[in-house]
Protein backbone atom coordinates (compact mmCIF):
# COMPACT_ATOMS: atom_id res chain seq x y z
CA UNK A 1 0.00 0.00 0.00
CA UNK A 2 1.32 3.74 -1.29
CA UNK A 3 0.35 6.84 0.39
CA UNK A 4 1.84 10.03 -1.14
CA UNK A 5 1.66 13.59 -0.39
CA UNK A 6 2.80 16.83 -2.07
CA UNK A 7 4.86 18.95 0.77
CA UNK A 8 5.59 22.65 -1.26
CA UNK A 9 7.83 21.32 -4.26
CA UNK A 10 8.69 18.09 -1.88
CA UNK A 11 7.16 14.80 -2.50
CA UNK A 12 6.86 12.98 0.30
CA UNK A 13 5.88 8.99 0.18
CA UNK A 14 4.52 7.57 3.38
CA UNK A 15 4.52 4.00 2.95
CA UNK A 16 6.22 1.26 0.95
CA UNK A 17 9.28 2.85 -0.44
CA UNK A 18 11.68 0.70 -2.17
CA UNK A 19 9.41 -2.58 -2.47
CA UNK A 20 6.85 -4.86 -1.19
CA UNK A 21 4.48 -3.40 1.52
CA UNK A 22 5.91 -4.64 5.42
CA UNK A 23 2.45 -5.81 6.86
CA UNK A 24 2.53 -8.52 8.62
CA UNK A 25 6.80 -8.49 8.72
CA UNK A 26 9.17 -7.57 11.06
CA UNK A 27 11.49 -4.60 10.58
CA UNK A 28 15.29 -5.11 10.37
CA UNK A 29 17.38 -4.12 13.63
CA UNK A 30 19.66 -5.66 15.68
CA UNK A 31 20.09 -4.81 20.02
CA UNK A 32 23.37 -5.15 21.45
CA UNK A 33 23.35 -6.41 25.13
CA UNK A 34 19.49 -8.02 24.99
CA UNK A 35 19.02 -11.35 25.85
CA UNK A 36 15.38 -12.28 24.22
CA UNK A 37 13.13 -15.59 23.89
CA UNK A 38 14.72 -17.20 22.16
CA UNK A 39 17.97 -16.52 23.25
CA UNK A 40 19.41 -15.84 19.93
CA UNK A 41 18.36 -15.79 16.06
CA UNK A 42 19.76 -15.57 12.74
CA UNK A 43 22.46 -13.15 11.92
CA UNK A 44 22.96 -11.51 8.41
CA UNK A 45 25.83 -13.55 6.76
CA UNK A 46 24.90 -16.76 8.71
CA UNK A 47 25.20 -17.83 12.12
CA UNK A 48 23.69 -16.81 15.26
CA UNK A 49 23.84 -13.53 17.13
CA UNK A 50 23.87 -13.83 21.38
CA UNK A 51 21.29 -10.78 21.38
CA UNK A 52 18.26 -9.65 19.27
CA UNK A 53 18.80 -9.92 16.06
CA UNK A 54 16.12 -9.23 13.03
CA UNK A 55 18.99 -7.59 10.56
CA UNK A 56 18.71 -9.85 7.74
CA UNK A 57 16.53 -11.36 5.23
CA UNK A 58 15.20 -8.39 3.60
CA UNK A 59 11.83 -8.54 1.79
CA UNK A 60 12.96 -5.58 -0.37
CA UNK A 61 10.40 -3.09 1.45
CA UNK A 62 10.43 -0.69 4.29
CA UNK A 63 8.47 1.93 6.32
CA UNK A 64 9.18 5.59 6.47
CA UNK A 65 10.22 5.94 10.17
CA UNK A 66 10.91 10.07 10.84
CA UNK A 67 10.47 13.14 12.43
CA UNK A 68 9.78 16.21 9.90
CA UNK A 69 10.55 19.78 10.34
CA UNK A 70 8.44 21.87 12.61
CA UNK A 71 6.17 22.88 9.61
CA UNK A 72 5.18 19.48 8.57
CA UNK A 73 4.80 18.41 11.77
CA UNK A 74 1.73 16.55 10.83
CA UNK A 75 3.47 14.12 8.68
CA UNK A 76 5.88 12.99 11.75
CA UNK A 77 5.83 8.84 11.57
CA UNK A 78 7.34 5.89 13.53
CA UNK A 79 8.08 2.11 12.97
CA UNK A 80 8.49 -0.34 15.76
CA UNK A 81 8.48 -3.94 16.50
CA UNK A 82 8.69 -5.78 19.93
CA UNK A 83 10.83 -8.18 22.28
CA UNK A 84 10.46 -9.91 25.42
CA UNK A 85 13.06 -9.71 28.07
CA UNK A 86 13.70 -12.66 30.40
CA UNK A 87 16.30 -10.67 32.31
CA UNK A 88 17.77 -7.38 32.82
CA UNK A 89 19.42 -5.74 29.62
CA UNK A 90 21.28 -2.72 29.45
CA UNK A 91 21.19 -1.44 25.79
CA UNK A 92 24.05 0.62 24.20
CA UNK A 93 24.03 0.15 20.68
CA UNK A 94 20.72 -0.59 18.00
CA UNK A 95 21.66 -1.42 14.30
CA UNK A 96 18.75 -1.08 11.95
CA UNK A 97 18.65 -1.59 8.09
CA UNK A 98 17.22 1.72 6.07
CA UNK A 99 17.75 3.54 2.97
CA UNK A 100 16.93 6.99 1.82
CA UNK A 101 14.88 7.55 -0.71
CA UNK A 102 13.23 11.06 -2.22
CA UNK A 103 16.89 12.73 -1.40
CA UNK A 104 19.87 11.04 -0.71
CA UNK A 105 20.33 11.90 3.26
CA UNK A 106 22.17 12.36 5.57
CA UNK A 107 19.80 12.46 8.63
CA UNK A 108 20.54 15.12 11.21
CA UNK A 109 20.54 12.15 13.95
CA UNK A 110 18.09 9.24 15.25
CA UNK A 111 15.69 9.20 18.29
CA UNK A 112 15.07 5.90 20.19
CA UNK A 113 12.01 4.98 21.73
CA UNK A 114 11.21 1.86 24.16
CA UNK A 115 7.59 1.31 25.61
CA UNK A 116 6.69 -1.24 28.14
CA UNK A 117 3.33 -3.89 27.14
CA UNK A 118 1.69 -4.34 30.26
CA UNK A 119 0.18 -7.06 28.22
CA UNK A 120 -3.76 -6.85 29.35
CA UNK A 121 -4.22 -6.33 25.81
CA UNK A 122 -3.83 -8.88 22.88
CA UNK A 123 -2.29 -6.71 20.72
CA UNK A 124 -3.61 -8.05 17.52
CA UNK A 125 -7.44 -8.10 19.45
CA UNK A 126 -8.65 -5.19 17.58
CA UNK A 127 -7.79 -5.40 13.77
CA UNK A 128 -3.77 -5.66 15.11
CA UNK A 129 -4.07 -2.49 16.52
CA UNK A 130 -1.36 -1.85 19.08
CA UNK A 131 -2.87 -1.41 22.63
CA UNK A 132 -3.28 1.52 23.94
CA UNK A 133 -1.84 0.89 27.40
CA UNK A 134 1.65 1.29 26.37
CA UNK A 135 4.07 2.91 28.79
CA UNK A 136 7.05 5.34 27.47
CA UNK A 137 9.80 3.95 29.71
CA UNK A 138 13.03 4.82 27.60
CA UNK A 139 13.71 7.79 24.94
CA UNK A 140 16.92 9.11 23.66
CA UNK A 141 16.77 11.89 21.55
CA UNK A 142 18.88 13.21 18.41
CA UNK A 143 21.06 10.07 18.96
CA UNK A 144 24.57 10.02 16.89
CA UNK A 145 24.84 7.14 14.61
CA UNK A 146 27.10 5.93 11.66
CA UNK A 147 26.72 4.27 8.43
CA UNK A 148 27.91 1.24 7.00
CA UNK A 149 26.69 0.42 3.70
CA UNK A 150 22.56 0.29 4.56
CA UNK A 151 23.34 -0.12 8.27
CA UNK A 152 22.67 2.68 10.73
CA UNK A 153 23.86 2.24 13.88
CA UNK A 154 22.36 3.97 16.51
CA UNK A 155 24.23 4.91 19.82
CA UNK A 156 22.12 4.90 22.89
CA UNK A 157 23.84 6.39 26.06
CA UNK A 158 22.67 9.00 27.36
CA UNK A 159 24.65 13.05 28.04
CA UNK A 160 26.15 10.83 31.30
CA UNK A 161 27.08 8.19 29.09
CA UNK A 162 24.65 5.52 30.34
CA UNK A 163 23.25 3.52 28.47
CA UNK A 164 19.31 2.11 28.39
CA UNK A 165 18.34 0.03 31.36
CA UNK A 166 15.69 -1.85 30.93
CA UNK A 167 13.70 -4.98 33.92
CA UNK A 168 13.17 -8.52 32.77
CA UNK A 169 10.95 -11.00 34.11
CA UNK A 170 9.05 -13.94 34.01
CA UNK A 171 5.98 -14.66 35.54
CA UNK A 172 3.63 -17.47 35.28
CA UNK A 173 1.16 -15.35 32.95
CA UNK A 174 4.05 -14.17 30.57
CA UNK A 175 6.51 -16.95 30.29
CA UNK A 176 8.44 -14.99 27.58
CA UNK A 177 8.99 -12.09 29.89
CA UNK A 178 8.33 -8.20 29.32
CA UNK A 179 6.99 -7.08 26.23
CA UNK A 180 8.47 -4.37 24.75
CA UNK A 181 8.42 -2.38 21.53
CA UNK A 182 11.34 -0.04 20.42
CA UNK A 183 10.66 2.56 17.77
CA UNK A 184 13.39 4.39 15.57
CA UNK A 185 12.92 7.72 13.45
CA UNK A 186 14.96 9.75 11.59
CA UNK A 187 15.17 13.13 11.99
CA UNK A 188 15.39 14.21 8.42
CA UNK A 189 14.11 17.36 6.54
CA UNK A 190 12.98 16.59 3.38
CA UNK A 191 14.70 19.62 1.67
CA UNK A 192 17.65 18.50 2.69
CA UNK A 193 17.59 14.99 3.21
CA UNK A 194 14.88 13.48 1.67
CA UNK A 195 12.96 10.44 3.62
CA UNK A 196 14.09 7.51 5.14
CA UNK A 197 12.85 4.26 5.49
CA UNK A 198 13.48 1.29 8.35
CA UNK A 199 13.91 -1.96 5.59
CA UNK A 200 11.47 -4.47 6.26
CA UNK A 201 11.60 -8.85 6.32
CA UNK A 202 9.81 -11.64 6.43
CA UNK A 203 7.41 -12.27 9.68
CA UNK A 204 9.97 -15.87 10.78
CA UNK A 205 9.51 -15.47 14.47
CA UNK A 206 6.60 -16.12 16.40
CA UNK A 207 6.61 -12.75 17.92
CA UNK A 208 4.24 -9.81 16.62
CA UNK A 209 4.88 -8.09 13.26
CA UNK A 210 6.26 -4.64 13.16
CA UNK A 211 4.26 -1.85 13.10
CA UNK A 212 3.43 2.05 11.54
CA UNK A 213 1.88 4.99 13.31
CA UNK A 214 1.37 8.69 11.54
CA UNK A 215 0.38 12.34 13.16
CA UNK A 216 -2.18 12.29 10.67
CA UNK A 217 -0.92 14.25 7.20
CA UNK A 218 -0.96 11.13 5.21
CA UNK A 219 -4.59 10.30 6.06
CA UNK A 220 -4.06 6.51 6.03
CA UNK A 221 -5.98 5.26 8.98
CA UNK A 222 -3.18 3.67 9.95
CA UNK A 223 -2.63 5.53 13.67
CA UNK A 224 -1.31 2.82 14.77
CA UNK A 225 -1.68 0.15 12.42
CA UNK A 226 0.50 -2.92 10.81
CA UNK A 227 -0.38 -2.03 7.25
């Protein structure tokens, strides 16, 4: 599904930018330092990775995932997808899969968002709309990152340099521990650095699929929805 919009002499293209739509998928990004159910998956290149890992097998699609200028506030979007902790993590580092597209970058910086699931709602109960009891419980924002090739990788400490702290546990209602979702957005200006979009790949794990919420300029319906 493509949603477009006409910002001044800007086009802007909400959805879908490089490929196949992401419903029902899982985004691309990789968590240093988390120890999810299971305890580790496929890496990109082979192997396994001993944290969460979702950075490989691309389905050739993405979402926009940004933050627009002040004046186009209304067009502001996010990605995210979810993990369970068992334990404790303490997250430093987040390496996501994206690609610009409408301009040619670079982004300004990143900001990183964590909420907790407090799981009394099935989040795909109401036409896999994400619950509405979500609790912010980490943010970083105008993170630093690099690039390496179509990997952005997102550092997560804060002005102290501490990094993200987040609980674990299991309980006999939620054997795969806390649900969380983490969100990433770009914050790019479209005059300047065109769009960007998290990459997208195929829903493998038994976990929910990723995710899309807009401000409302694009008019999809989609606030929040999976497709």
């Amino acid at each position: 599904m493509t949603k477009s919009k006409l910002l001044g002499t800007v086009a802007v293209l909400a959805l879908v930018p490089f490929g196949p739509s992401a419903a029902g998928g899982r985004l691309q990004v990789s968590v240093s330092g988390i120890a999810m159910h299971p305890a580790a998956h496929p890496c990109g290149g082979g192997g396994t990775c001993p944290y969460w890992s979702q950075n490989s097998n691309s389905d050739g699609g993405g979402l926009d995932s940004q933050h627009f200028p002040p004046a186009f506030a209304a067009y502001n979007n996010s990605g995210a997808d979810d993990f369970y902790l068992k334990k404790r993590a303490v997250i430093c580092d987040i390496a996501v899969t994206g690609e610009y597209f409408n301009g040619a970058g670079p982004a300004a910086s990143f900001d990183v968002d964590i909420w907790r699931d407090n799981g009394t709602t099935d989040i795909h109960g109401n036409g896999h709309h994400v619950p509405p009891n979500l609790a912010l419980v980490a943010s970083r924002s105008a993170a630093s990152y690099s690039v390496n090739g179509n990997i952005f990788d997102i550092r997560t400490p804060d002005r102290r340099d501490r990094c993200i702290k987040l609980a674990g546990k299991v309980s006999k209602g939620f054997p795969l521990g806390i649900h969380y979702w983490l969100s990433v957005e770009a914050n790019c200006d479209p005059a300047t650095c065109g769009e960007w979009a998290w990459a997208a790949r195929p829903r493998v794990l038994t976990t929910y699929s990723g995710v899309w919420s807009e401000a409302g300029g694009f008019a999809t319906g989609c606030n929040p929805d999976d497709d």
